[in-house]
PDB file of N, CA and C in Angstrom:
ATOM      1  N   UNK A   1    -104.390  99.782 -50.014  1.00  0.00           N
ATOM      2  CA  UNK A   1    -105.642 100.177 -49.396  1.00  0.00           C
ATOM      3  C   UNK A   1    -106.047  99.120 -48.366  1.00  0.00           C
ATOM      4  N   UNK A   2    -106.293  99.100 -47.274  1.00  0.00           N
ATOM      5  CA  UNK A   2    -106.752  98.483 -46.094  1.00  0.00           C
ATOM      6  C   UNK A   2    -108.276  98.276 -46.661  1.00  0.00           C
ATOM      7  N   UNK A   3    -108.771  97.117 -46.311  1.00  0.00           N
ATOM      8  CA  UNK A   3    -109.761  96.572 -46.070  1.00  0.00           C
ATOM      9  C   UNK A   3    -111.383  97.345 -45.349  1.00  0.00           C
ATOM     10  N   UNK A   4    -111.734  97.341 -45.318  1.00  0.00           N
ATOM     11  CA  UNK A   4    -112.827  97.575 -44.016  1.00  0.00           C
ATOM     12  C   UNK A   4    -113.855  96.522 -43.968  1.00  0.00           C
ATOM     13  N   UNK A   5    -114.089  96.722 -42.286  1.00  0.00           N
ATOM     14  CA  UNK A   5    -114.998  95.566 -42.163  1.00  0.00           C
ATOM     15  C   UNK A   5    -116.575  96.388 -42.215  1.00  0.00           C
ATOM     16  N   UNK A   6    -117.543  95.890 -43.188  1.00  0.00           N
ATOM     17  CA  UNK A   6    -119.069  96.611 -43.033  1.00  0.00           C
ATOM     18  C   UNK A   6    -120.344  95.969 -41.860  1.00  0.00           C
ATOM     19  N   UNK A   7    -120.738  96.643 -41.390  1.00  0.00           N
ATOM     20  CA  UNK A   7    -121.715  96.247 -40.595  1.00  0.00           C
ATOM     21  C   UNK A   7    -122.060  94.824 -41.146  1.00  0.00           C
ATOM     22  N   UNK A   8    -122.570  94.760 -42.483  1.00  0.00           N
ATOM     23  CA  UNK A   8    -123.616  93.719 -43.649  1.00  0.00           C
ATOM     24  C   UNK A   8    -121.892  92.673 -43.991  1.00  0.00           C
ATOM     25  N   UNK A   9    -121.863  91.869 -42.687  1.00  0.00           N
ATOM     26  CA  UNK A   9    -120.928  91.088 -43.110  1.00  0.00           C
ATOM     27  C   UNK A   9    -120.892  90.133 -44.370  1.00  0.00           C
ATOM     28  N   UNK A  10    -120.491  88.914 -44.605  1.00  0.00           N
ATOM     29  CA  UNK A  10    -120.694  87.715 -45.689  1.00  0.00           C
ATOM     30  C   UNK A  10    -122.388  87.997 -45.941  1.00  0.00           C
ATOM     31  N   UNK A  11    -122.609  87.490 -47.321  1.00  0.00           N
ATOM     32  CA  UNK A  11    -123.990  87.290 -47.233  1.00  0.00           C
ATOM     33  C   UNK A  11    -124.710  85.643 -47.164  1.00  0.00           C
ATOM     34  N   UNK A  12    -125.597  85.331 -46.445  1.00  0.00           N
ATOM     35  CA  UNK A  12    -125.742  83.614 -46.211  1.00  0.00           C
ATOM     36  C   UNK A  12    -127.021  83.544 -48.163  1.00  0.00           C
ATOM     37  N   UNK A  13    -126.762  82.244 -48.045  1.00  0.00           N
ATOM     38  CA  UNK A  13    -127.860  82.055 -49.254  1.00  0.00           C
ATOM     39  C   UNK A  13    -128.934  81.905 -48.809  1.00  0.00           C
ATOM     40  N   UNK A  14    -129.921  82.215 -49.020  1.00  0.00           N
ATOM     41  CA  UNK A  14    -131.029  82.275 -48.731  1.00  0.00           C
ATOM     42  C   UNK A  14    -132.753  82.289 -50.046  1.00  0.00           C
ATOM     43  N   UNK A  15    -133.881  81.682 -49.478  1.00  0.00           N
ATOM     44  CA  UNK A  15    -134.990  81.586 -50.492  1.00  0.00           C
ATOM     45  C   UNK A  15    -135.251  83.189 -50.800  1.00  0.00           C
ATOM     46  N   UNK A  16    -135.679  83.511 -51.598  1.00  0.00           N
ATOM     47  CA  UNK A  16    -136.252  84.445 -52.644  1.00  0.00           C
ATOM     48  C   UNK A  16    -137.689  84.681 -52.725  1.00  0.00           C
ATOM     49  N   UNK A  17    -138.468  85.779 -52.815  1.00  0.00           N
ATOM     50  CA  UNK A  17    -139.364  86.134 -53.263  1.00  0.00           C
ATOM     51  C   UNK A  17    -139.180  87.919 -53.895  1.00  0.00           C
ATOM     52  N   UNK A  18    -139.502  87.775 -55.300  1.00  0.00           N
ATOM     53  CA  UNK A  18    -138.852  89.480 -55.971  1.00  0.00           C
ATOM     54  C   UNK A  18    -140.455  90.278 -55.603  1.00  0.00           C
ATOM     55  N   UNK A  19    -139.744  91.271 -55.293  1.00  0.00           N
ATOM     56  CA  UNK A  19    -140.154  92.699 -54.582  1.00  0.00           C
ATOM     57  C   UNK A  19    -139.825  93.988 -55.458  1.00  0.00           C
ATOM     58  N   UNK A  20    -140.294  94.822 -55.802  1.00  0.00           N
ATOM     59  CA  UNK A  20    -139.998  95.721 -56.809  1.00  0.00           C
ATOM     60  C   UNK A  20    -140.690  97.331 -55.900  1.00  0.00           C
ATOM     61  N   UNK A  21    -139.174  98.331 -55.635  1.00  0.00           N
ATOM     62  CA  UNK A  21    -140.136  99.491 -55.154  1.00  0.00           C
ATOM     63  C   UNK A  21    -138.917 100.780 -55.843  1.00  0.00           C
ATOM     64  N   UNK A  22    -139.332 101.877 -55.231  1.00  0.00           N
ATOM     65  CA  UNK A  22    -138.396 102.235 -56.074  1.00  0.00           C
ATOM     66  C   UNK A  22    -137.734 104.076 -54.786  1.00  0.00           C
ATOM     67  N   UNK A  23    -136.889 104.204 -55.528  1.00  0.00           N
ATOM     68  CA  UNK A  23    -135.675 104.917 -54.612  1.00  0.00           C
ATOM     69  C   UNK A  23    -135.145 106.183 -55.389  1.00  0.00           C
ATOM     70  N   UNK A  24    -134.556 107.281 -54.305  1.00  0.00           N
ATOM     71  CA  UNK A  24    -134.370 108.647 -55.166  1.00  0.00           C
ATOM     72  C   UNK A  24    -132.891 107.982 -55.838  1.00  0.00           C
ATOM     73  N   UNK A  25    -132.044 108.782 -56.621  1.00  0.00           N
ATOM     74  CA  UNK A  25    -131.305 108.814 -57.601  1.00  0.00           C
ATOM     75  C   UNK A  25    -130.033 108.213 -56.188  1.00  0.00           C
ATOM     76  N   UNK A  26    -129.559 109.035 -55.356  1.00  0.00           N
ATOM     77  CA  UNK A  26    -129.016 109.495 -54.482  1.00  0.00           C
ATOM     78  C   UNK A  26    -128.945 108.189 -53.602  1.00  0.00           C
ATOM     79  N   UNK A  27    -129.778 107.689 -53.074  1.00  0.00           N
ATOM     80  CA  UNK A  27    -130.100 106.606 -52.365  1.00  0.00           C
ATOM     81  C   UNK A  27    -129.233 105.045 -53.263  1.00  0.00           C
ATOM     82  N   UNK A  28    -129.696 104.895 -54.569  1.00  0.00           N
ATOM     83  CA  UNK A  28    -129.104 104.244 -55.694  1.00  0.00           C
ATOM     84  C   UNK A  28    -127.970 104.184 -55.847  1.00  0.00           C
ATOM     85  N   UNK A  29    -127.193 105.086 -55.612  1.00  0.00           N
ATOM     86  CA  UNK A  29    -125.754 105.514 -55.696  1.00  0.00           C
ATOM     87  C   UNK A  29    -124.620 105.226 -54.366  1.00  0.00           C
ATOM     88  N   UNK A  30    -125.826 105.457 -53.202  1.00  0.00           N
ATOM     89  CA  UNK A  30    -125.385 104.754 -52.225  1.00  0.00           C
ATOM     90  C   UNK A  30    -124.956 103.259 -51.705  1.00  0.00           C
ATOM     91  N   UNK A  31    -126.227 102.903 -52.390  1.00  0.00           N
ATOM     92  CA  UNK A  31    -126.093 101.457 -52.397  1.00  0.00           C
ATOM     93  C   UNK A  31    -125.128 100.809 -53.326  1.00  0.00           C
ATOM     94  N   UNK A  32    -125.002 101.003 -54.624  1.00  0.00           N
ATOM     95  CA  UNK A  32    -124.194 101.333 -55.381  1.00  0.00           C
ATOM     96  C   UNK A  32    -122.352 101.075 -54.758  1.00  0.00           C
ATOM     97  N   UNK A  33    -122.136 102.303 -53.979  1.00  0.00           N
ATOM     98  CA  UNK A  33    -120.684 102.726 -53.683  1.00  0.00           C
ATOM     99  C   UNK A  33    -120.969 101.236 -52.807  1.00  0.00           C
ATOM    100  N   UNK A  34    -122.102 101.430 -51.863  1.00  0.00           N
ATOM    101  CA  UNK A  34    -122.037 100.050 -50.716  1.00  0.00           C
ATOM    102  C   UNK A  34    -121.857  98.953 -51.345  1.00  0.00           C
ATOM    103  N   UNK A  35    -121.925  98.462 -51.856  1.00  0.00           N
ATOM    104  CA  UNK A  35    -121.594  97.314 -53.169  1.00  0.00           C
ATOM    105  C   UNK A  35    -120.198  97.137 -53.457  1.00  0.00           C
ATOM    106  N   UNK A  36    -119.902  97.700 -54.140  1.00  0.00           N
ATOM    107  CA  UNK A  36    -118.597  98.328 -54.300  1.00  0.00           C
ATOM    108  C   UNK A  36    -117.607  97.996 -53.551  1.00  0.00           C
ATOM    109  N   UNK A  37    -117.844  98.508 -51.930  1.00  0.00           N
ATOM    110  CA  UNK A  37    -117.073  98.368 -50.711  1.00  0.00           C
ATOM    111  C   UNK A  37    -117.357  96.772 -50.409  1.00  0.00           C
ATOM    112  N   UNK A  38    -118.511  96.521 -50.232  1.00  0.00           N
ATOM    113  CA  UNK A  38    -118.592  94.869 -49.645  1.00  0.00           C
ATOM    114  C   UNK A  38    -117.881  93.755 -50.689  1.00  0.00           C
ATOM    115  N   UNK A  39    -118.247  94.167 -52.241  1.00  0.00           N
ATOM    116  CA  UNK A  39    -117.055  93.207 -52.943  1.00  0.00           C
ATOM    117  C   UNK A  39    -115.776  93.430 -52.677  1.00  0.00           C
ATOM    118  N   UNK A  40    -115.319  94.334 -52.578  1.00  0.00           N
ATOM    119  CA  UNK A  40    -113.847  94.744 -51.882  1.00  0.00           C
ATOM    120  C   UNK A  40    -113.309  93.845 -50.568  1.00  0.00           C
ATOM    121  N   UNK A  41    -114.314  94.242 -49.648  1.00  0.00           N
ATOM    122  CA  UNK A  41    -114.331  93.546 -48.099  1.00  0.00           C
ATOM    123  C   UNK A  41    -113.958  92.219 -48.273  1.00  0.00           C
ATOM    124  N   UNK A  42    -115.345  91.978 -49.038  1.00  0.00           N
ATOM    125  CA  UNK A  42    -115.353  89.911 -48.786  1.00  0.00           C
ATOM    126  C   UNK A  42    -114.708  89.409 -50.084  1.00  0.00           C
ATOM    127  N   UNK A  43    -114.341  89.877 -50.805  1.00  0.00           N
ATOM    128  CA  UNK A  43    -113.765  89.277 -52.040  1.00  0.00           C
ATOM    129  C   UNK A  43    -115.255  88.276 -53.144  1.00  0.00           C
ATOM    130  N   UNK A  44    -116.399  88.790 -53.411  1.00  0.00           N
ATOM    131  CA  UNK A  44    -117.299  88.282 -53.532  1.00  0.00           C
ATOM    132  C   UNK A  44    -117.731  89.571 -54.302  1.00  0.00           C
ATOM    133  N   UNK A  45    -118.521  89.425 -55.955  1.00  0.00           N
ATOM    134  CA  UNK A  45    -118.931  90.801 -56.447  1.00  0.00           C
ATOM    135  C   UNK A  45    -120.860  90.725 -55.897  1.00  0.00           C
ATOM    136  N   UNK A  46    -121.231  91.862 -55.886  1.00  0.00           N
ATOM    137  CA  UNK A  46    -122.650  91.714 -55.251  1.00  0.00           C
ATOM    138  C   UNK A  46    -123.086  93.158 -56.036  1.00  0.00           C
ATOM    139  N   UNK A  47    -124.374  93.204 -56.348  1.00  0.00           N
ATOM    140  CA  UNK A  47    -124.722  94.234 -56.129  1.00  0.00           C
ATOM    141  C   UNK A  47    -125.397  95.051 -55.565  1.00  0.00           C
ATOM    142  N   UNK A  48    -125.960  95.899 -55.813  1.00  0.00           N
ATOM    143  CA  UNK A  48    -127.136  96.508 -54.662  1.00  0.00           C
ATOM    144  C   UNK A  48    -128.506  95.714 -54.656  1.00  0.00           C
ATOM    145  N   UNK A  49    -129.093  95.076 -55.795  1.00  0.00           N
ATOM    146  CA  UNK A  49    -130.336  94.316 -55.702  1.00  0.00           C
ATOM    147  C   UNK A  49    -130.061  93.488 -54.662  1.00  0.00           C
ATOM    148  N   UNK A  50    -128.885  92.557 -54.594  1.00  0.00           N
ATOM    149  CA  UNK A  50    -128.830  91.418 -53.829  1.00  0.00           C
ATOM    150  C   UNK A  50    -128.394  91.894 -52.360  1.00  0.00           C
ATOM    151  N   UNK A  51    -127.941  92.991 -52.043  1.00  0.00           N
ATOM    152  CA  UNK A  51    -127.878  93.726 -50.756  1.00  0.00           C
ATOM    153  C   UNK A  51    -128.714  94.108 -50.272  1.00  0.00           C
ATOM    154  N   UNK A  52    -129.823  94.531 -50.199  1.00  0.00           N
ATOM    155  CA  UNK A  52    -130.838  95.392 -50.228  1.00  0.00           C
ATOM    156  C   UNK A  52    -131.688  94.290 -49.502  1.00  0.00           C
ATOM    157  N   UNK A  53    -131.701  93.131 -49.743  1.00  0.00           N
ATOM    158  CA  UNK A  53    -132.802  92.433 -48.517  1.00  0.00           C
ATOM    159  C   UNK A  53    -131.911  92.139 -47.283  1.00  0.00           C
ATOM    160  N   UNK A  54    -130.507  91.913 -47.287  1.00  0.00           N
ATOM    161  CA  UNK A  54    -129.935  91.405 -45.991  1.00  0.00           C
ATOM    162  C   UNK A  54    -129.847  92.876 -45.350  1.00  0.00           C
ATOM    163  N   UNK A  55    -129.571  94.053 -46.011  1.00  0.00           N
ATOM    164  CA  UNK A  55    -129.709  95.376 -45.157  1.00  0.00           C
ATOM    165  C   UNK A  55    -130.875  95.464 -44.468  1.00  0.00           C
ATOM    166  N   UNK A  56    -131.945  95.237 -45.456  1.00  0.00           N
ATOM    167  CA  UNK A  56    -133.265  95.243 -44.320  1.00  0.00           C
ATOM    168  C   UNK A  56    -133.035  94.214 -43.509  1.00  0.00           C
ATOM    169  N   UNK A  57    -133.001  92.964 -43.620  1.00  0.00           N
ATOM    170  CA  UNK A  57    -133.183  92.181 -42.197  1.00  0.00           C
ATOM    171  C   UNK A  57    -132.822  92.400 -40.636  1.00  0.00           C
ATOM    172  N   UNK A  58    -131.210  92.947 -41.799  1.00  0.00           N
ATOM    173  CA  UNK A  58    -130.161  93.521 -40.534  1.00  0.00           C
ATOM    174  C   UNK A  58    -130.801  94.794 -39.907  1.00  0.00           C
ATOM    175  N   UNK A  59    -131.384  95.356 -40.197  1.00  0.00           N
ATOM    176  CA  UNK A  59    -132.300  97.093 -39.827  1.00  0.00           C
ATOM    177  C   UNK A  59    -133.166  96.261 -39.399  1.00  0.00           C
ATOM    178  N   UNK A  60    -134.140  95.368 -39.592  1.00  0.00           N
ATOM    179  CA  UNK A  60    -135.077  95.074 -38.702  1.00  0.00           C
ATOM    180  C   UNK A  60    -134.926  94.119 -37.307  1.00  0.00           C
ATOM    181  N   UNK A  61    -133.634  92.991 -37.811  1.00  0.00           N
ATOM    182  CA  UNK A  61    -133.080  92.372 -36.383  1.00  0.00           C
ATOM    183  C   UNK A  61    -132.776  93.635 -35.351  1.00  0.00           C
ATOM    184  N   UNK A  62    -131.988  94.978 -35.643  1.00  0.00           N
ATOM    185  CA  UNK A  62    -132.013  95.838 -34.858  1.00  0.00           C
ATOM    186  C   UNK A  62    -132.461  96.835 -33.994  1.00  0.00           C
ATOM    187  N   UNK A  63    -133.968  96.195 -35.161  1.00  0.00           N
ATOM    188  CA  UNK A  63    -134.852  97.546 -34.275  1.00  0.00           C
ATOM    189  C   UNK A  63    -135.636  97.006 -33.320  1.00  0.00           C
ATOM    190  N   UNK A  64    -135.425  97.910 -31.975  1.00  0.00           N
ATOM    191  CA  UNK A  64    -135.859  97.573 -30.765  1.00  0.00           C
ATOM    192  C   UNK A  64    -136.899  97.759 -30.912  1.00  0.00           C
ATOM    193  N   UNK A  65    -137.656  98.403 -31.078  1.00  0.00           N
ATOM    194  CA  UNK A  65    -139.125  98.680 -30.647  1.00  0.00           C
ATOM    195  C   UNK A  65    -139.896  97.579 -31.876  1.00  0.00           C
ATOM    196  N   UNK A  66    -139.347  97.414 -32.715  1.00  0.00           N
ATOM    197  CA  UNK A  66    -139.817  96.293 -33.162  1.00  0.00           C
ATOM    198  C   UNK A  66    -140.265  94.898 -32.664  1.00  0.00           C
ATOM    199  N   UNK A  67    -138.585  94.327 -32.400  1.00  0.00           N
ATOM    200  CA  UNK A  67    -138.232  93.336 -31.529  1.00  0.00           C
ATOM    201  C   UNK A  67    -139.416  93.519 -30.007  1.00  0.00           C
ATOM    202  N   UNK A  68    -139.653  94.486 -29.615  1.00  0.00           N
ATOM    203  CA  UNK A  68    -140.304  94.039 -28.313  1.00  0.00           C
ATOM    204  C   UNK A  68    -142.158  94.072 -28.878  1.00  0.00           C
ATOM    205  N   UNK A  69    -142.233  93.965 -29.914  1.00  0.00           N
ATOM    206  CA  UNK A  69    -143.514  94.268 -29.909  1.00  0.00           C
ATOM    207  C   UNK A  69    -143.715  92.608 -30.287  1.00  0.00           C
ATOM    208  N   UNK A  70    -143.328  91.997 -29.694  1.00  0.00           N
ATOM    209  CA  UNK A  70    -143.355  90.307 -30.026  1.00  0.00           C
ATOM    210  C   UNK A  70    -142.793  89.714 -31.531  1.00  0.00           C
ATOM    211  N   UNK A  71    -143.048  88.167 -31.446  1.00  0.00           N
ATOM    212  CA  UNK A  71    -142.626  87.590 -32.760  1.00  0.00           C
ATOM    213  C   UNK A  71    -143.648  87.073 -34.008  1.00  0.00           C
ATOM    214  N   UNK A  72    -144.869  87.699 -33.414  1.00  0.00           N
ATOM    215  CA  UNK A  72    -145.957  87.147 -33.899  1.00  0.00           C
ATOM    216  C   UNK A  72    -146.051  87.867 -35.401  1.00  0.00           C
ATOM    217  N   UNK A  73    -146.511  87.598 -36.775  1.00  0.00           N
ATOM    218  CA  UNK A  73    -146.596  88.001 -37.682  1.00  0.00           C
ATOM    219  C   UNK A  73    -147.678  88.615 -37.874  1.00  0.00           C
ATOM    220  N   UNK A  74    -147.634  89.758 -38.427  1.00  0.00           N
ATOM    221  CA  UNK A  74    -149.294  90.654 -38.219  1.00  0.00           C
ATOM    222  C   UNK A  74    -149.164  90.621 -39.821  1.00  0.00           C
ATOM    223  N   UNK A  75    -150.817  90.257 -40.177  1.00  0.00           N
ATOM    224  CA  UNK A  75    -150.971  90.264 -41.840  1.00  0.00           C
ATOM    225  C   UNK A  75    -150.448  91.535 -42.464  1.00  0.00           C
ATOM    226  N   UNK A  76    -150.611  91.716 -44.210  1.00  0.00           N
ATOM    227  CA  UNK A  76    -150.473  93.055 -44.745  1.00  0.00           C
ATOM    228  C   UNK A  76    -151.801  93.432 -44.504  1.00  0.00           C
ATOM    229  N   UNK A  77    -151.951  94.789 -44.449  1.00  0.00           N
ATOM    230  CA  UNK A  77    -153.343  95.693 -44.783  1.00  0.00           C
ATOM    231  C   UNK A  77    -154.040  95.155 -46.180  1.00  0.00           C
ATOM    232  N   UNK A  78    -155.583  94.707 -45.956  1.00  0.00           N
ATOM    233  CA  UNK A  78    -156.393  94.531 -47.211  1.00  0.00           C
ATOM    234  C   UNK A  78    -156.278  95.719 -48.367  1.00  0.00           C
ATOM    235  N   UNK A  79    -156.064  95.205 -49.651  1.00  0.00           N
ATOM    236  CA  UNK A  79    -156.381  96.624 -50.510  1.00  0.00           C
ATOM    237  C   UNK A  79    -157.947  97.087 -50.193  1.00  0.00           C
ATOM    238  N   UNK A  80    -157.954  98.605 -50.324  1.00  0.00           N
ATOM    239  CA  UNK A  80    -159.408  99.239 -49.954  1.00  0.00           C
ATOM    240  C   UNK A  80    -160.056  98.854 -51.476  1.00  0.00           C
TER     241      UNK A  80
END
């Protein structure tokens, strides 16, 4: 079986703060198989918890309309 290379190359180490939300069945399974494939790739076992923040970063380094709306940090919304 050949290799493949995934978008979500090596993962770097990085600080922590846990986040808890939650996802259809389907979505889980995805991430899941994606797991799967990236321990394959990099020779490194991972799972989807620990994937799941470098996917977002990587989705948000990409998004343009993001990126142009400056670098400035806008607070969260107050609870009502």
């Amino acid at each position: 079986m050949t290799t493949r290379k995934l978008r979500l190359g090596p993962l770097p180490k990085m600080e922590s703060t846990k986040l808890t939300f939650s996802c259809p069945a389907s979505l889980k399974a995805d991430l899941d198989h994606y797991a799967a494939l990236h321990a394959q790739a990099y020779g490194e076992a991972v799972d989807a918890v620990t994937l799941i923040p470098h996917m977002l970063e990587a989705f948000i380094a990409g998004d343009r309309g993001f990126r142009k709306g400056g670098t400035s940090k806008v607070p969260p919304p107050k609870p009502s």
